[in-house]
N, C-alpha and C. Protein backbone atom coordinates (compact mmCIF):
# COMPACT_ATOMS: atom_id res chain seq x y z
N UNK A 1 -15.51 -45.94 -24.22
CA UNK A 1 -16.74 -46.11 -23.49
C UNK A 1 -16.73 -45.15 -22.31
N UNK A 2 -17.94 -44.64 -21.80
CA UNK A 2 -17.92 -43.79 -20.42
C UNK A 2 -17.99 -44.62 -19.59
N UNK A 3 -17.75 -43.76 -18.45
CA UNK A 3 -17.52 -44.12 -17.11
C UNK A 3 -18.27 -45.64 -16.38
N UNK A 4 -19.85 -45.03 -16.83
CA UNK A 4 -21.34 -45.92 -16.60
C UNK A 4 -20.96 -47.28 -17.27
N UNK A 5 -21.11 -47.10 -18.31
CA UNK A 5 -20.75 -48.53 -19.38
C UNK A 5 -19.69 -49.06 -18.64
N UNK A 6 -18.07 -48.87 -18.13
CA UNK A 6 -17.17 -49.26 -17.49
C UNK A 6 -17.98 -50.31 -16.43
N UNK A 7 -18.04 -49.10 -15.82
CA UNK A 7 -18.89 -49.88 -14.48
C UNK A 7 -19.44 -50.93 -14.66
N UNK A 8 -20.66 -50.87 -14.91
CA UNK A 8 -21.93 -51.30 -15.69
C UNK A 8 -21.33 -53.31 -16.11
N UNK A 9 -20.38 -52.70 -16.93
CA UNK A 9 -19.53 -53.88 -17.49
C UNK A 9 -18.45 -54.95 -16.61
N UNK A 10 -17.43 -54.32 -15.57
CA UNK A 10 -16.84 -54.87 -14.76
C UNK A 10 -17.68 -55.50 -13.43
N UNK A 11 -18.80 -54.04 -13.07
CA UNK A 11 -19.35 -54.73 -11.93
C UNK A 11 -18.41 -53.82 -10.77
N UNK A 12 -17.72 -52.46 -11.05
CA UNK A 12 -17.31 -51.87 -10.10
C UNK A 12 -17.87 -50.32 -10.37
N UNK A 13 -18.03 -49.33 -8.95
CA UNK A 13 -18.76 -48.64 -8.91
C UNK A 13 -18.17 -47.56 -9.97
N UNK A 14 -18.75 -46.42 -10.32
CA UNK A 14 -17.92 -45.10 -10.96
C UNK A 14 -16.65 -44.68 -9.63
N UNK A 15 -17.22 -44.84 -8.58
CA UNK A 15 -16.23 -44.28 -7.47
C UNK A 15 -15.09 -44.87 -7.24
N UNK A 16 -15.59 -46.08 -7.43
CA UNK A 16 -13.63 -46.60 -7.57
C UNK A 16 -13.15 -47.02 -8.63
N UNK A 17 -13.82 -46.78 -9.72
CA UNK A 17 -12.69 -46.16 -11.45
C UNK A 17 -12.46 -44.78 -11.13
N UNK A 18 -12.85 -44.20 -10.71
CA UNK A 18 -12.58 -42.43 -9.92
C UNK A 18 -11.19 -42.74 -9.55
N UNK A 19 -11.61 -43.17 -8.64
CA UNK A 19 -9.97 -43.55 -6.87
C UNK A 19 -9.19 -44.66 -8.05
N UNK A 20 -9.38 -45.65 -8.80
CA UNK A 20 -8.23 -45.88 -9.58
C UNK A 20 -7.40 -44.81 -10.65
N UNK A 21 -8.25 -44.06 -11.22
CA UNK A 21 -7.64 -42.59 -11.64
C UNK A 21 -6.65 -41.98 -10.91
N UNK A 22 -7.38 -41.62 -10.00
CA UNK A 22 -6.19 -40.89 -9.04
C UNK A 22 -4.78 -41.58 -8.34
N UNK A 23 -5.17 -42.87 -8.62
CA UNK A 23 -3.80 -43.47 -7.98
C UNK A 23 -3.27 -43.61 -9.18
N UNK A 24 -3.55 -44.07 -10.26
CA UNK A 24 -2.45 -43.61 -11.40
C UNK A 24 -2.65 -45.61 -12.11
N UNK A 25 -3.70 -46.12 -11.92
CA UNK A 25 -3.73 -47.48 -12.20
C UNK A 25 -4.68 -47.14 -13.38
N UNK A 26 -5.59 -46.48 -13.53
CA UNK A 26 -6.25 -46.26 -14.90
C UNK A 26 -6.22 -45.15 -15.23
N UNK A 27 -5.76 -44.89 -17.12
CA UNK A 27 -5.95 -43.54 -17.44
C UNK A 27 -6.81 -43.92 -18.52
N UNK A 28 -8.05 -42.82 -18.50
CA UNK A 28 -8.61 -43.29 -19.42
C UNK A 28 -8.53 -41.89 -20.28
N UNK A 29 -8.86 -41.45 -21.89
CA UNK A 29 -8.94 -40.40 -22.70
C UNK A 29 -10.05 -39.32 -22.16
N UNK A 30 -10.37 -37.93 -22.93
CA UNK A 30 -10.80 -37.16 -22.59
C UNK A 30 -11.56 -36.96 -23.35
N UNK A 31 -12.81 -36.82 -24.54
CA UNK A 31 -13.28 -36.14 -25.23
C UNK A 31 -13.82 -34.86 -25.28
N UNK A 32 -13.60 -34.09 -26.76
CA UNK A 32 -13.70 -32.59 -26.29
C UNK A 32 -14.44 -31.95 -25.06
N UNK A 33 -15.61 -32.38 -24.28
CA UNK A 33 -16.45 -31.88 -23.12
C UNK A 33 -15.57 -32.12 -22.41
N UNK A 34 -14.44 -32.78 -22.25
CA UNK A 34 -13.78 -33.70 -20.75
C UNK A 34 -14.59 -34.84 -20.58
N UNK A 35 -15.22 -35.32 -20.88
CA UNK A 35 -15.17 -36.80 -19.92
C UNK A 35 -14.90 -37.81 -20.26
N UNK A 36 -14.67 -38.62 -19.32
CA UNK A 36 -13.71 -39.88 -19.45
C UNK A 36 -14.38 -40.61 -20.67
N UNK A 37 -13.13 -41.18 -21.85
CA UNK A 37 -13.31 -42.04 -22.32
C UNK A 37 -12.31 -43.51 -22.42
N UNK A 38 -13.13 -44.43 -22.49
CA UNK A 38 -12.46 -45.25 -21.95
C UNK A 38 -11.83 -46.36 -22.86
N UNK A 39 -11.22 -46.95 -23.47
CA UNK A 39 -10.69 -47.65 -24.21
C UNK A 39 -11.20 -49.24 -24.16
N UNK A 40 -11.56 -49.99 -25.17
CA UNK A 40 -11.97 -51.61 -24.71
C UNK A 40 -11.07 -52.16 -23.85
N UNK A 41 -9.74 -52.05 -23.43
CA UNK A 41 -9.00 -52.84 -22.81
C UNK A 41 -9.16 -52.45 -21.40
N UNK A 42 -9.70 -51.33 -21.00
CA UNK A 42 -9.59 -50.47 -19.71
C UNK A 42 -10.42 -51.67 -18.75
N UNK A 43 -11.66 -52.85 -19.46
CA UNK A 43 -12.55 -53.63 -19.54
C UNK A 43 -11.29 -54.84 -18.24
N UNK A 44 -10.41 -55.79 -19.01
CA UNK A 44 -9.64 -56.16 -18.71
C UNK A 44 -8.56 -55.69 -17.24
N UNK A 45 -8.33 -54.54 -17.57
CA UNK A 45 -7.13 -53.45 -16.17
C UNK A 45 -7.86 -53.25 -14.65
N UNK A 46 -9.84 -53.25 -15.54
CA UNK A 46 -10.60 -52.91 -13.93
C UNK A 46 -10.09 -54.43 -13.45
N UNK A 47 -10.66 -55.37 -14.28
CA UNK A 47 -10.47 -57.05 -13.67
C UNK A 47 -9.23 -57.54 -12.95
N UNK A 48 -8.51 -56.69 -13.63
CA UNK A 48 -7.22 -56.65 -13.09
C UNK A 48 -6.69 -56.08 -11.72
N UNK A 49 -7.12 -55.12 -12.00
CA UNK A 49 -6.87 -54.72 -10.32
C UNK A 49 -7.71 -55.14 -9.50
N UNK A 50 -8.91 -55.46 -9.69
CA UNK A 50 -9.80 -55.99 -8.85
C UNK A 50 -9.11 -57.66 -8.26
N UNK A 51 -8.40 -58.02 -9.27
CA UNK A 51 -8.08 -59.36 -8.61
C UNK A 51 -6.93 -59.10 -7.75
N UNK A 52 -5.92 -57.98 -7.98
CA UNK A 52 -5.29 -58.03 -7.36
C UNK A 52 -5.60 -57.37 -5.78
N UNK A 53 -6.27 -56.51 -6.08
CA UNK A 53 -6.83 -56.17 -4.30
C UNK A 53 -7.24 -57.30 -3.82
N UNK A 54 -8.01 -58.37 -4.28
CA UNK A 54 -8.83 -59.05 -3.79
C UNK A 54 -7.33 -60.49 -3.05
N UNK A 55 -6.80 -60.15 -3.87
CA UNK A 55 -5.13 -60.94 -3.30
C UNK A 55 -4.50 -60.21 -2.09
N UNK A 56 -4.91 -58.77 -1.54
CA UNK A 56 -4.38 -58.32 -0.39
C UNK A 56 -3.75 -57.11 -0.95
N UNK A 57 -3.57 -57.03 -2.08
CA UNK A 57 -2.53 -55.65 -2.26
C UNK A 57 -3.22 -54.50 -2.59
N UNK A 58 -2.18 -53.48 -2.26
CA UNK A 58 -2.52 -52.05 -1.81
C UNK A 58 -2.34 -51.21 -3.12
N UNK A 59 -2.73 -50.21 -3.45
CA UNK A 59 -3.10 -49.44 -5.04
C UNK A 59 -1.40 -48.83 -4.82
N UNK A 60 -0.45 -48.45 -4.30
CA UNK A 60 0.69 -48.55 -4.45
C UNK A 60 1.32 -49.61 -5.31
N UNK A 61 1.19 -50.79 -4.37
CA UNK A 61 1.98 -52.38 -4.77
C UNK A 61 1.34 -52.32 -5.88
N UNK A 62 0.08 -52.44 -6.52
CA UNK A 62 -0.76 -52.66 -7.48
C UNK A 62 -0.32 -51.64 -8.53
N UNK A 63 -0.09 -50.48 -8.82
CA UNK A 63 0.90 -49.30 -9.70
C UNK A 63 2.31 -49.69 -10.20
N UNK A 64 2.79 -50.71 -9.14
CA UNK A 64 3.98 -51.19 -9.03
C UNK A 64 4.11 -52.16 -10.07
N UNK A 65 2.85 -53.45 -9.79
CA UNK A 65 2.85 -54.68 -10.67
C UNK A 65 2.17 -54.44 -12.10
N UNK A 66 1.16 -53.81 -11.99
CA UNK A 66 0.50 -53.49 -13.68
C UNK A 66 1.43 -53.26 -14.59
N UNK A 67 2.63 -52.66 -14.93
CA UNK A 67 3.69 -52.68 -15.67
C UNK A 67 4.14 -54.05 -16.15
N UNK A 68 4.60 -54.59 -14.91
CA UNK A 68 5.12 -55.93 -15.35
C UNK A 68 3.93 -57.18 -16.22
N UNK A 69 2.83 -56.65 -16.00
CA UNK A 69 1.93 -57.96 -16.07
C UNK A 69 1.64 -57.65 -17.60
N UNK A 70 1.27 -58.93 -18.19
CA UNK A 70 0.92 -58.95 -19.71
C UNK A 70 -0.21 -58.40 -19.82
N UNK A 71 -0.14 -58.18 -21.36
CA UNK A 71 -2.00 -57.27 -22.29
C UNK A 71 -2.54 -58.90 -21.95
N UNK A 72 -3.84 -58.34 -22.71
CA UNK A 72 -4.26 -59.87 -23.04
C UNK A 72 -3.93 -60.80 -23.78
N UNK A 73 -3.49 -59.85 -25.19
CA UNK A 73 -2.32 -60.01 -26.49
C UNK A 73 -1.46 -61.06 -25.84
N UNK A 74 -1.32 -61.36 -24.69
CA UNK A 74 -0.10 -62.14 -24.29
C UNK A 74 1.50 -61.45 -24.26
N UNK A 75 1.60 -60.10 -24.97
CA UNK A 75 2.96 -58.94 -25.16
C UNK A 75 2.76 -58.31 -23.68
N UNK A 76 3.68 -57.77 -23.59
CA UNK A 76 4.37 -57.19 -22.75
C UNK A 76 3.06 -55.70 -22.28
N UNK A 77 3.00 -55.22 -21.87
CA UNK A 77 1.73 -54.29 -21.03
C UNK A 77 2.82 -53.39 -21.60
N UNK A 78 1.85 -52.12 -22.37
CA UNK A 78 2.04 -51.08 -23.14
C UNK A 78 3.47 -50.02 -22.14
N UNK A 79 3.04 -50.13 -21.40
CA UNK A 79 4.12 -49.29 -20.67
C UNK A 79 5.14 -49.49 -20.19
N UNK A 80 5.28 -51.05 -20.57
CA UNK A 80 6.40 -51.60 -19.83
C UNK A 80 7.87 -51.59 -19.78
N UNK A 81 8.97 -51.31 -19.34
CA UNK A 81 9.96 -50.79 -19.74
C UNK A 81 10.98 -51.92 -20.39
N UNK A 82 11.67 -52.06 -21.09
CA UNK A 82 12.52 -53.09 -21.70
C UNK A 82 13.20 -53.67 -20.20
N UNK A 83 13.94 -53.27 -19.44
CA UNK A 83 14.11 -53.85 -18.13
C UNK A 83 12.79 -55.07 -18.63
N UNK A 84 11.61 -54.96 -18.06
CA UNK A 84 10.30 -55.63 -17.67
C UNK A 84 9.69 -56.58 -18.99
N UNK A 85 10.34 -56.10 -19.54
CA UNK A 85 9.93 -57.67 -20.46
C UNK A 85 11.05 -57.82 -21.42
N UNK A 86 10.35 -59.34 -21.67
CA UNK A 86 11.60 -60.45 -22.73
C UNK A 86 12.32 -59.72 -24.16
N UNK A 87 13.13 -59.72 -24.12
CA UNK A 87 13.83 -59.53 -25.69
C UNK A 87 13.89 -60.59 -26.30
């Protein structure tokens, strides 16, 4: 999905799925023109960080915890390192 639809859908502006880009909390794909495409789960990660700012934490701390925290799947968050989840 683009950028708009993101938005549109979470209820947060294009400008701060922008500024979550750049801090390294959402990556979304590229299609041949370049622009952002966005994956159904990306849906879930905005909600996600949104709750966690809304808890006090900073897009550092927040880069920090998205690893550890589960998909929706209930598994382990795609990037997560064996350290960070159950065997």
């Amino acid at each position: 999905m683009r950028i708009g639809e993101l938005a549109r859908r979470t209820g947060v502006s294009t400008r701060s799925l922008r500024y979550y880009e750049e801090q390294g909390l959402l990556v979304p794909d590229r299609t041949p023109g370049g622009q952002r495409d966005y994956p159904e789960q990306a849906v879930d990660r905005v909600i996600r960080i949104q709750e966690l700012y809304a808890a006090g934490l900073h897009s550092k701390k927040i880069a920090e915890l998205l690893p550890c925290m589960r998909d929706a799947d209930g598994g382990p968050a795609e990037i997560a390192t064996p350290a960070w989840s159950p065997t």
